[in-house]
N, C-alpha and C. Protein backbone atom coordinates (compact mmCIF):
# COMPACT_ATOMS: atom_id res chain seq x y z
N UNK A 1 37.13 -74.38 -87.98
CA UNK A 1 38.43 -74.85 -87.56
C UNK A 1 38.36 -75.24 -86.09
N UNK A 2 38.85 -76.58 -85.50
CA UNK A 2 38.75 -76.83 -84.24
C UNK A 2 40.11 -76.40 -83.63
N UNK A 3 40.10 -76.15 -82.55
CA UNK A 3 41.36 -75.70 -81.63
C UNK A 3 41.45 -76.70 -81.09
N UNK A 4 43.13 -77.19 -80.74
CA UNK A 4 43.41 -77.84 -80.27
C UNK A 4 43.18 -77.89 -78.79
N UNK A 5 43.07 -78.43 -77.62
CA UNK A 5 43.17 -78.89 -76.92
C UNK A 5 44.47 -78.17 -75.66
N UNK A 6 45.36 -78.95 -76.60
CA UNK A 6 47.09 -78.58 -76.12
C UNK A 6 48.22 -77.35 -76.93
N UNK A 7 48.43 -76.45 -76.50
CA UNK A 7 49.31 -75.78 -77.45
C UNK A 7 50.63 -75.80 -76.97
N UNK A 8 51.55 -76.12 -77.86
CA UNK A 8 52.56 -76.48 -77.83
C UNK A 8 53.49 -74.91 -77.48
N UNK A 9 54.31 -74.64 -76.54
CA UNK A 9 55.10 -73.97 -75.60
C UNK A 9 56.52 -74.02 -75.60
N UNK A 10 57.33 -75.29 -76.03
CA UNK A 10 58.72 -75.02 -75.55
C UNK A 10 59.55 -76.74 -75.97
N UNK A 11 60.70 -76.43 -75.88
CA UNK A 11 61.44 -77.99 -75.57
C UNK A 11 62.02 -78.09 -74.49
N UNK A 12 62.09 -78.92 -73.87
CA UNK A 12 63.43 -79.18 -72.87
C UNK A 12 64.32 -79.54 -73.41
N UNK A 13 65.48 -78.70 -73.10
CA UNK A 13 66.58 -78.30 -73.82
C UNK A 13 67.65 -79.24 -72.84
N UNK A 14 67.60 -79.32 -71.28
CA UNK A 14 68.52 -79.73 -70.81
C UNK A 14 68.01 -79.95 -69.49
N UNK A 15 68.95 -80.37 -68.62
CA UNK A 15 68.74 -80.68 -67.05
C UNK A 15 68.97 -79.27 -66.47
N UNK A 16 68.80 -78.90 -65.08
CA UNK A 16 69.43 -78.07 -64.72
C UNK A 16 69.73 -78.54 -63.00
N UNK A 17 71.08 -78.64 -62.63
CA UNK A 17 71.13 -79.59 -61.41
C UNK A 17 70.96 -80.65 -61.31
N UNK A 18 70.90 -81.26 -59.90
CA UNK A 18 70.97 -82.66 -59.91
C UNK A 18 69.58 -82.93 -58.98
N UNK A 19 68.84 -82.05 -59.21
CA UNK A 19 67.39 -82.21 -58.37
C UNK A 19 66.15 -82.63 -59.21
N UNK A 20 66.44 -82.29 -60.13
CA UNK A 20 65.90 -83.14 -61.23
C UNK A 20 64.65 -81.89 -62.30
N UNK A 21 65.24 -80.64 -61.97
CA UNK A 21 64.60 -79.55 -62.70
C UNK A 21 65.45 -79.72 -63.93
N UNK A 22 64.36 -78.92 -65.29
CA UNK A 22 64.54 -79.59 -66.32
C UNK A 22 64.58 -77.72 -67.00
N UNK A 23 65.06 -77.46 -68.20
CA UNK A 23 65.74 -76.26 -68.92
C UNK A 23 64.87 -76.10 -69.94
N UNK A 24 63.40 -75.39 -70.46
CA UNK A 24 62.72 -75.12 -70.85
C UNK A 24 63.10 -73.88 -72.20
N UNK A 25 63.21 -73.96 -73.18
CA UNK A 25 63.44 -73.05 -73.96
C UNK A 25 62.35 -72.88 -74.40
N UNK A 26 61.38 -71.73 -74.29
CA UNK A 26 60.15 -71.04 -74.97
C UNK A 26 60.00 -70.96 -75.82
N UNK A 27 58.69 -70.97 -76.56
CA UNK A 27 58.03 -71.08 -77.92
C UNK A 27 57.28 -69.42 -77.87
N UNK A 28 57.34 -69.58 -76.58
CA UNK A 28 55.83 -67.94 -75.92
C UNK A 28 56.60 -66.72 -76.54
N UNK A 29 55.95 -65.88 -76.51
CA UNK A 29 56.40 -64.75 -76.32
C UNK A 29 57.03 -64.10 -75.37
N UNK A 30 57.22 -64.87 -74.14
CA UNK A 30 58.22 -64.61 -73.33
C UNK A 30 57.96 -65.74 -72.01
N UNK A 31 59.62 -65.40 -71.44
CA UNK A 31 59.26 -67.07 -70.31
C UNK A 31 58.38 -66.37 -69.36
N UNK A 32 57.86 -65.29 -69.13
CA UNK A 32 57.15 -64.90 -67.95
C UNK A 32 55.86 -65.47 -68.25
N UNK A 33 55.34 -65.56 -69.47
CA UNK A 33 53.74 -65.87 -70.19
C UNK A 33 53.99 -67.71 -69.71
N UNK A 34 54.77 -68.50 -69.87
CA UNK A 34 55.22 -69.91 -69.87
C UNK A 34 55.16 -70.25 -68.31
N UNK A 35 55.85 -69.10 -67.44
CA UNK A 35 55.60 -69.05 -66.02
C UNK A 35 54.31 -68.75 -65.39
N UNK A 36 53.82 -68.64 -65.79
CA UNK A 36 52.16 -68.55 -64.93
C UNK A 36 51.73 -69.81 -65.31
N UNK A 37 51.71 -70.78 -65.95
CA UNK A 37 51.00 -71.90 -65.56
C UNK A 37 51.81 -72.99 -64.53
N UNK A 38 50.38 -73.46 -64.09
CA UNK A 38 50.77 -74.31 -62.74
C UNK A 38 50.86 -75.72 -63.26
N UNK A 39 50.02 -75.72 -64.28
CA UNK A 39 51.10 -77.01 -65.05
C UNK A 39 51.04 -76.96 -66.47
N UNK A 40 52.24 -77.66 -66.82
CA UNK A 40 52.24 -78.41 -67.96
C UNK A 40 52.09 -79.31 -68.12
N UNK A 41 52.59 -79.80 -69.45
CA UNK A 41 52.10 -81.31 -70.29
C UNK A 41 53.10 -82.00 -71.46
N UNK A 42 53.40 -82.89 -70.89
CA UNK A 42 54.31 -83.77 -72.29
C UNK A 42 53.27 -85.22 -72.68
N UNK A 43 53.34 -84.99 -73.79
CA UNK A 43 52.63 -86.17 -74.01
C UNK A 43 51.04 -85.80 -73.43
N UNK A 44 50.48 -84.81 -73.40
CA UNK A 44 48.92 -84.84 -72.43
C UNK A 44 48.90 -85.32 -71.38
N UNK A 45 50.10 -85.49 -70.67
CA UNK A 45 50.20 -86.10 -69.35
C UNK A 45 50.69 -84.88 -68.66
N UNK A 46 49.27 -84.60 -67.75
CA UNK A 46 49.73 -83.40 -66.88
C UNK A 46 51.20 -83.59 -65.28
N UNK A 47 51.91 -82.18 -65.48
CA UNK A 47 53.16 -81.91 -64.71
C UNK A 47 52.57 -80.82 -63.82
N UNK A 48 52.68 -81.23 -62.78
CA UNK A 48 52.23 -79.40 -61.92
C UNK A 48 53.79 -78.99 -61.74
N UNK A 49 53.82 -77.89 -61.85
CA UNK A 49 55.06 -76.86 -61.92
C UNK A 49 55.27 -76.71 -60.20
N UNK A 50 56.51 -77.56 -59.80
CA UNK A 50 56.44 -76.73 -57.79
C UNK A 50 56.67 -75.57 -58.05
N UNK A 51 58.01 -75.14 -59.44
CA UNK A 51 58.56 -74.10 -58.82
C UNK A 51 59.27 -73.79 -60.29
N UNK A 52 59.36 -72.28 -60.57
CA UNK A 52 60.25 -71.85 -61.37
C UNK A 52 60.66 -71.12 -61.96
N UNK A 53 61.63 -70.38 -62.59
CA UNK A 53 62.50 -69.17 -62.59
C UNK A 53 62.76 -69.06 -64.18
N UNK A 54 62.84 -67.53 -64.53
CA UNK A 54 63.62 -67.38 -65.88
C UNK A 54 65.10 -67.33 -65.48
N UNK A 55 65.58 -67.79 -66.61
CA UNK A 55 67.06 -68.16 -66.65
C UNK A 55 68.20 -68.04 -67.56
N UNK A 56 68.44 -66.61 -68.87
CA UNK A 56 69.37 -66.43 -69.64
C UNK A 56 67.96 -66.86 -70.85
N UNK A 57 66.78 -66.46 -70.86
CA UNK A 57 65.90 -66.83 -72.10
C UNK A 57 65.43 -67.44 -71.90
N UNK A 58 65.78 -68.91 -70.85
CA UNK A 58 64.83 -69.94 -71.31
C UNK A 58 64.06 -70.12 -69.25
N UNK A 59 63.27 -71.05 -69.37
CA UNK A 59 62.38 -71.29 -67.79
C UNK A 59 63.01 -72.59 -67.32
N UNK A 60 63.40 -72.30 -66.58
CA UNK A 60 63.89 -73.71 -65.22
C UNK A 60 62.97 -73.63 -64.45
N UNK A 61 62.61 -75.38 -64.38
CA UNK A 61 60.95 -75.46 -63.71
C UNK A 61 61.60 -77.07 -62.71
N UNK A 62 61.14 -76.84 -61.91
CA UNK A 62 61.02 -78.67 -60.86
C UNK A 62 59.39 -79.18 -61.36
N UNK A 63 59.25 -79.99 -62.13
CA UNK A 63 58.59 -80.92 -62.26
C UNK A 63 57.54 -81.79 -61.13
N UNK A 64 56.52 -81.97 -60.58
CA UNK A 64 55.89 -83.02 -59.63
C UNK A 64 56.32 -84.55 -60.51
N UNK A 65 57.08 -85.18 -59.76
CA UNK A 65 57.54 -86.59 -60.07
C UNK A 65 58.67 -86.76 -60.85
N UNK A 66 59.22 -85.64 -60.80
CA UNK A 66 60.85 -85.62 -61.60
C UNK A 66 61.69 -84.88 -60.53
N UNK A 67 62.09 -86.05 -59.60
CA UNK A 67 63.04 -85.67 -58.61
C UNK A 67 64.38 -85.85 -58.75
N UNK A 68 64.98 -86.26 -59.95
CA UNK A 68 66.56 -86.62 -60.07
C UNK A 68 66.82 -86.17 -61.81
N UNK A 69 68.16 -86.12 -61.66
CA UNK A 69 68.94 -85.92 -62.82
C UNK A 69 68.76 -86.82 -63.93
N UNK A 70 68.54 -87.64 -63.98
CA UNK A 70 67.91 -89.10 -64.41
C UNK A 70 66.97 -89.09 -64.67
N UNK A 71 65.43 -88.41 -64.32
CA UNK A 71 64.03 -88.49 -64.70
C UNK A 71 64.18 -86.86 -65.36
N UNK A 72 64.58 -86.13 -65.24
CA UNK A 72 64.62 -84.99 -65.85
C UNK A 72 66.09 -84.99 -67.53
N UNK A 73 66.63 -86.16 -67.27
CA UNK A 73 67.09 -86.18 -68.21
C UNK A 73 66.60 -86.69 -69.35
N UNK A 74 65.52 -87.83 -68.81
CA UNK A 74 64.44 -88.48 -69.90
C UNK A 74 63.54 -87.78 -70.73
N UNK A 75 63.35 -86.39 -70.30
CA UNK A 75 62.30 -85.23 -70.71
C UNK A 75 62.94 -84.94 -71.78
N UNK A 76 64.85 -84.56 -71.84
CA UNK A 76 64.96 -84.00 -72.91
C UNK A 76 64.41 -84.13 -74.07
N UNK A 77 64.73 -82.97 -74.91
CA UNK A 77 63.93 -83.41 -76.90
C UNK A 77 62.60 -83.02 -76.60
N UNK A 78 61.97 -83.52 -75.27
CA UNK A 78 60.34 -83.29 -75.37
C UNK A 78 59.51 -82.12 -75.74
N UNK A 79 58.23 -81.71 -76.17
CA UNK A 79 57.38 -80.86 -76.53
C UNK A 79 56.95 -80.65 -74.89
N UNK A 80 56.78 -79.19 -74.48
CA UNK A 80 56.22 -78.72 -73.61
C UNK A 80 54.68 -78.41 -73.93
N UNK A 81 53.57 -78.23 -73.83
CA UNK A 81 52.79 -77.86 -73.64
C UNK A 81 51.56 -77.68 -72.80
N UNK A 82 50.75 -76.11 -72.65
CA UNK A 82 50.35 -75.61 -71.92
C UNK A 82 48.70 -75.95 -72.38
N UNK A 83 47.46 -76.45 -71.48
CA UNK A 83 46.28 -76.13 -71.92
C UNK A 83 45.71 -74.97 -72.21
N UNK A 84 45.09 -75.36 -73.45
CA UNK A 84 44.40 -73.98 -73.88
C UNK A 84 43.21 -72.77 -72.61
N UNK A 85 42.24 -73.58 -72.09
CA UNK A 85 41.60 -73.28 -71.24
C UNK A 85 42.50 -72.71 -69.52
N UNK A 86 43.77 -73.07 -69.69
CA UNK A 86 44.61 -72.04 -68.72
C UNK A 86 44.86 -70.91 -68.95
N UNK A 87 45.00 -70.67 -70.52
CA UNK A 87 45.64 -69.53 -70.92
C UNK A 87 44.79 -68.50 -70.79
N UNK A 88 45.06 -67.25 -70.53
CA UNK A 88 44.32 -65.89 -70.70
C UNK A 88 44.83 -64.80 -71.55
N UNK A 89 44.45 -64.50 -72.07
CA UNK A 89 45.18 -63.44 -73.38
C UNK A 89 44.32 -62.10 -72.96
N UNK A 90 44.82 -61.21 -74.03
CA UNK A 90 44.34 -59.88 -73.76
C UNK A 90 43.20 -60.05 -74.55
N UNK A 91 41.99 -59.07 -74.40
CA UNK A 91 40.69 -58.93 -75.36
C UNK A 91 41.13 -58.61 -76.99
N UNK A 92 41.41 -59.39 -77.86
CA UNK A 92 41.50 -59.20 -79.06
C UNK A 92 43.10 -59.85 -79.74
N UNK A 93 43.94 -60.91 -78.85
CA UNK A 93 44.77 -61.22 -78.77
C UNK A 93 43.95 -62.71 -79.34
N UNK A 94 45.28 -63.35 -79.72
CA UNK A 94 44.81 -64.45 -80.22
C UNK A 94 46.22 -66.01 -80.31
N UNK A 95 46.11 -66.68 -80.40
CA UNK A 95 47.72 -67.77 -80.52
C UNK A 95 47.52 -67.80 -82.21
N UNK A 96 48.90 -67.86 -82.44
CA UNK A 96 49.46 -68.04 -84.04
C UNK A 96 48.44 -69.25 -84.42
N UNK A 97 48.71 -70.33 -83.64
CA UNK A 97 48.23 -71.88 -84.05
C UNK A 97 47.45 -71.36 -84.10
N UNK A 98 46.03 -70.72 -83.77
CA UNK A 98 44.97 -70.30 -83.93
C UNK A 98 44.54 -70.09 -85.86
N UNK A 99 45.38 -69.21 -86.27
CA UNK A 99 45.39 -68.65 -87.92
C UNK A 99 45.65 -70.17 -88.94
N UNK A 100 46.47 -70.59 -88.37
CA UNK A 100 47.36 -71.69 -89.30
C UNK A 100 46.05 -72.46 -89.81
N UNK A 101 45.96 -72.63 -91.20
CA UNK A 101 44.83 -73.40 -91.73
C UNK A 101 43.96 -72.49 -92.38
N UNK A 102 44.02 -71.11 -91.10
CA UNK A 102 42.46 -70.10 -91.95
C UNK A 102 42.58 -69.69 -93.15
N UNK A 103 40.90 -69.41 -93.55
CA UNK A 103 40.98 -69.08 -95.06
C UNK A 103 41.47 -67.93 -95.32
N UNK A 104 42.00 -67.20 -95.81
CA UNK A 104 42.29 -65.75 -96.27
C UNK A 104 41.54 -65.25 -97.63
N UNK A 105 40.68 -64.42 -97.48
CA UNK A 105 40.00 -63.45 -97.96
C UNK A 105 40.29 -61.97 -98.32
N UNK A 106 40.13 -61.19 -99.45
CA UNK A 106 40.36 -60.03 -99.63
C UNK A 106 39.20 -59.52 -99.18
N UNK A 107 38.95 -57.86 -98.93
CA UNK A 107 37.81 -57.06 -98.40
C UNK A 107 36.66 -57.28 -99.50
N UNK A 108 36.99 -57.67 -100.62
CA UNK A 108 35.54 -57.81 -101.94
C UNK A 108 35.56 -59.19 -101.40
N UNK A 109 36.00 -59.62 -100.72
CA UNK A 109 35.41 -61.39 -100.41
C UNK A 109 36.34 -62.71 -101.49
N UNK A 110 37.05 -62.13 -102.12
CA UNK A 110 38.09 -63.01 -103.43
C UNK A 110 38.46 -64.02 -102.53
N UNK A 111 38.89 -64.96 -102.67
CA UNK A 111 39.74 -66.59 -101.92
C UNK A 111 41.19 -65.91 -102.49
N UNK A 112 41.79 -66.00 -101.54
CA UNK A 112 43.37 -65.69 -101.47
C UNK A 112 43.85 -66.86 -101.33
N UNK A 113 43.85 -67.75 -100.42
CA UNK A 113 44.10 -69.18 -100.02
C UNK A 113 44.25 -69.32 -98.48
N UNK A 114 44.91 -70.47 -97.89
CA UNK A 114 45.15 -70.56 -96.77
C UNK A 114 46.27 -70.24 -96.34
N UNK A 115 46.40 -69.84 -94.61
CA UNK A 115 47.73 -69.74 -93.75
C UNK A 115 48.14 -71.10 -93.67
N UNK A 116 49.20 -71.12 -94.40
CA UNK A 116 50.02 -72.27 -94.48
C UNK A 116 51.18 -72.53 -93.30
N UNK A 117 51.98 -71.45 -93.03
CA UNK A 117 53.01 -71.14 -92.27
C UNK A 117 53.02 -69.63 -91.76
N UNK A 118 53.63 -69.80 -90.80
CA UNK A 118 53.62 -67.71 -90.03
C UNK A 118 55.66 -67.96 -89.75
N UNK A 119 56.22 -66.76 -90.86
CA UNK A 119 57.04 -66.44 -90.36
C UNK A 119 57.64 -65.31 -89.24
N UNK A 120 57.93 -65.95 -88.27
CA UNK A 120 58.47 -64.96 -87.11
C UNK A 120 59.52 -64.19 -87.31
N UNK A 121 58.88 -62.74 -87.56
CA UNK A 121 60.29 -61.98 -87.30
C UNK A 121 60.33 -61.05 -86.36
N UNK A 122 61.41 -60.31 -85.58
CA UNK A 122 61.17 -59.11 -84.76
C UNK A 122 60.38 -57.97 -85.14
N UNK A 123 60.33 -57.61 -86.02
CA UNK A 123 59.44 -56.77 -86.33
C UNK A 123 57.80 -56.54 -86.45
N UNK A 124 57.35 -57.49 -87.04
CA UNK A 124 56.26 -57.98 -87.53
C UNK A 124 56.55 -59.60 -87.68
N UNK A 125 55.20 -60.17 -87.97
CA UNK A 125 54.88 -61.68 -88.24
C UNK A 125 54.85 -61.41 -89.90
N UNK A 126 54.71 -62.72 -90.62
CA UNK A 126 54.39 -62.81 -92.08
C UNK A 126 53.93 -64.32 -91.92
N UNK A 127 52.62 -63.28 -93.09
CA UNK A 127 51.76 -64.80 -93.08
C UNK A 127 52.13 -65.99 -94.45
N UNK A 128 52.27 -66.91 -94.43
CA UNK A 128 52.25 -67.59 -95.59
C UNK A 128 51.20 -68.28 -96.53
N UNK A 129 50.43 -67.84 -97.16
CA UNK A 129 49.25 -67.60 -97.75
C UNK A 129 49.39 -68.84 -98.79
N UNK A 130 48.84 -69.88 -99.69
CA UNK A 130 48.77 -70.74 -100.11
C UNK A 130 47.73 -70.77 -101.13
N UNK A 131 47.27 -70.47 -102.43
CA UNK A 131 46.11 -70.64 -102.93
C UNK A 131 46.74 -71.32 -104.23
N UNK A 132 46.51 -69.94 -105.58
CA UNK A 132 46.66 -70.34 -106.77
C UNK A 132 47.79 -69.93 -107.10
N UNK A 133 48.47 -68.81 -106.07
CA UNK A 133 49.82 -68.92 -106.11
C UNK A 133 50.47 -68.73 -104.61
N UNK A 134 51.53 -67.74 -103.86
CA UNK A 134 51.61 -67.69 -102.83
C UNK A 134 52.34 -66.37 -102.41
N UNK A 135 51.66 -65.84 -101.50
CA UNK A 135 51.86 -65.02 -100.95
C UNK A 135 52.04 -64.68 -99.88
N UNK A 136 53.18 -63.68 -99.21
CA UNK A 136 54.09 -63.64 -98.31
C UNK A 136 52.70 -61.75 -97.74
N UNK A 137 52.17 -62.61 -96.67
CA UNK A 137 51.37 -61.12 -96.16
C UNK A 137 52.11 -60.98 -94.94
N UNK A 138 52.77 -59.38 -95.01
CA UNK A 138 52.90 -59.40 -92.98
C UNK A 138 51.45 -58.60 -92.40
N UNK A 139 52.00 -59.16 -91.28
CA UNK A 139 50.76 -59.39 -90.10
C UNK A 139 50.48 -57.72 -89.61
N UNK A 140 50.30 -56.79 -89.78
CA UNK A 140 50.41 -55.38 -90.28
C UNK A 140 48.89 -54.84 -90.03
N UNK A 141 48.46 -53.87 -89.24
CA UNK A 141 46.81 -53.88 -90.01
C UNK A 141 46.61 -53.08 -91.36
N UNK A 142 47.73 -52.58 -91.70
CA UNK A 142 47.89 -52.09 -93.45
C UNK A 142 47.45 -53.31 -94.43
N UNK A 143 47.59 -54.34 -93.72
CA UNK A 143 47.44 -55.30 -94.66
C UNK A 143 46.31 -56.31 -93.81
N UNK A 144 46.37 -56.70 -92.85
CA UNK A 144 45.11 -57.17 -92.47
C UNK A 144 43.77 -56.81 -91.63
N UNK A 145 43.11 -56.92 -92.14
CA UNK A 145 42.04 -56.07 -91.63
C UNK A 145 41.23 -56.44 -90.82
N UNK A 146 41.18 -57.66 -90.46
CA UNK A 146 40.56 -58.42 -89.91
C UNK A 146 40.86 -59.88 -89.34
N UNK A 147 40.91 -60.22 -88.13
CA UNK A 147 41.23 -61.75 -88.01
C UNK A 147 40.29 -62.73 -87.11
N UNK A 148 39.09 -63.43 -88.10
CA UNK A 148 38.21 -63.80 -87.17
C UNK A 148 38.65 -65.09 -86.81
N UNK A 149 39.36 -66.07 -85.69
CA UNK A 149 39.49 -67.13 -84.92
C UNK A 149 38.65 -67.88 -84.74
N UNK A 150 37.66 -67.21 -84.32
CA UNK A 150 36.43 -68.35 -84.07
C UNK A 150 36.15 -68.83 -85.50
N UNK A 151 35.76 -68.42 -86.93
CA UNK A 151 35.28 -69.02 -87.90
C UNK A 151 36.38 -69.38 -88.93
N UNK A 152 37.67 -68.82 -88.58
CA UNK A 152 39.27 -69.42 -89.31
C UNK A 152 38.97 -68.44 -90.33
N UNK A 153 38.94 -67.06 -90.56
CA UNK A 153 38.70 -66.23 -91.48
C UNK A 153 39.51 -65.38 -91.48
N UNK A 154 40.26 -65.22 -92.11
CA UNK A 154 41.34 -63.66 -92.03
C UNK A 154 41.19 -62.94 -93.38
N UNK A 155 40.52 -61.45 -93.31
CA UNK A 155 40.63 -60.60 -94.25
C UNK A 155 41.55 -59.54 -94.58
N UNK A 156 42.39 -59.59 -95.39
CA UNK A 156 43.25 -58.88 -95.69
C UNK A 156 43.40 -57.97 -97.27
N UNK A 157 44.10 -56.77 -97.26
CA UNK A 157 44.04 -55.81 -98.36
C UNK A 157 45.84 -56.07 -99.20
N UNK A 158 45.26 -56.56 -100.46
CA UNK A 158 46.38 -56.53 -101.05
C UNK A 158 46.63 -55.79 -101.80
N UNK A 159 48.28 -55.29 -102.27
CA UNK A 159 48.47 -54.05 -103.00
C UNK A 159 49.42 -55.08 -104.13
N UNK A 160 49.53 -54.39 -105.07
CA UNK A 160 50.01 -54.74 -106.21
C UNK A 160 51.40 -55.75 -106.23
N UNK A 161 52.20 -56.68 -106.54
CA UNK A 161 53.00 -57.27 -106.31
C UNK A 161 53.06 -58.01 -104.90
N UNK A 162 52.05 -58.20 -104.70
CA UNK A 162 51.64 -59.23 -103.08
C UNK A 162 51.25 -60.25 -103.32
């Protein structure tokens, strides 16, 4: 499985002021993770971040070359995203987009199918599994046992009605 390049982070949701900072609603796990990079990207066209603050959930950022209400209003709707090679995660941490596609395997080695979709919930994640029929795995280590990224492999233990 190749990794993308760009991982997608957030929308601009709105303007904020008339200076031409733009209203970032997060995709991350939180706007503080979205705030450490020094830039972003719409379109693969890099933004260096001057400056910017959490704000009621979402990140208010000033843009390099979006000095008015008017160029920051053009952003709205847009996809935020952060390069992969900025990001730093913890040792054994991994991005969702990462799974999406991998094969899923039981511990005897069986084809389960692929991560089709990851539903987000507060509690736990759930994976959406895709083969010969479909199955709803949460992200649990009761249930997964393994998640290799580098080769798109996720091994997981299923119990009866899964």
């Amino acid at each position: 499985m190749e990794k993308s390049k760009f991982l997608e982070a957030g929308e601009i949701v709105s303007t904020h002021g008339i200076r031409g900072e733009v209203k970032i609603l997060p995709w991350t796990d939180s706007v503080d993770f979205l705030r450490r990079f020094k830039t972003l990207y719409i379109n693969e066209k890099p933004y260096a971040v001057l400056h910017s603050f959490a704000h009621k959930g979402c990140m208010i950022a000033a843009l390099e070359g979006i000095e008015d209400v008017n160029a920051a209003m053009a952003l709205k709707g847009r996809t935020v995203c952060f390069a992969r090679a900025d990001a730093r995660l913890p040792k054994g941490s991994f991005f969702l987009a990462d799974v999406l596609g991998a094969k899923v395997v039981t511990e005897d080695g069986a084809i389960v199918g692929e991560i089709v979709d990851i539903i987000e919930n507060p509690t736990q994640n759930v994976y959406v599994v895709r083969g010969e029929t479909e199955h709803l795995i949460p992200a649990v280590p009761e249930f997964i046992l393994n998640t290799d990224v580098d080769n798109g492999v996720v091994t997981v233990h299923l119990i009866e009605g899964m």
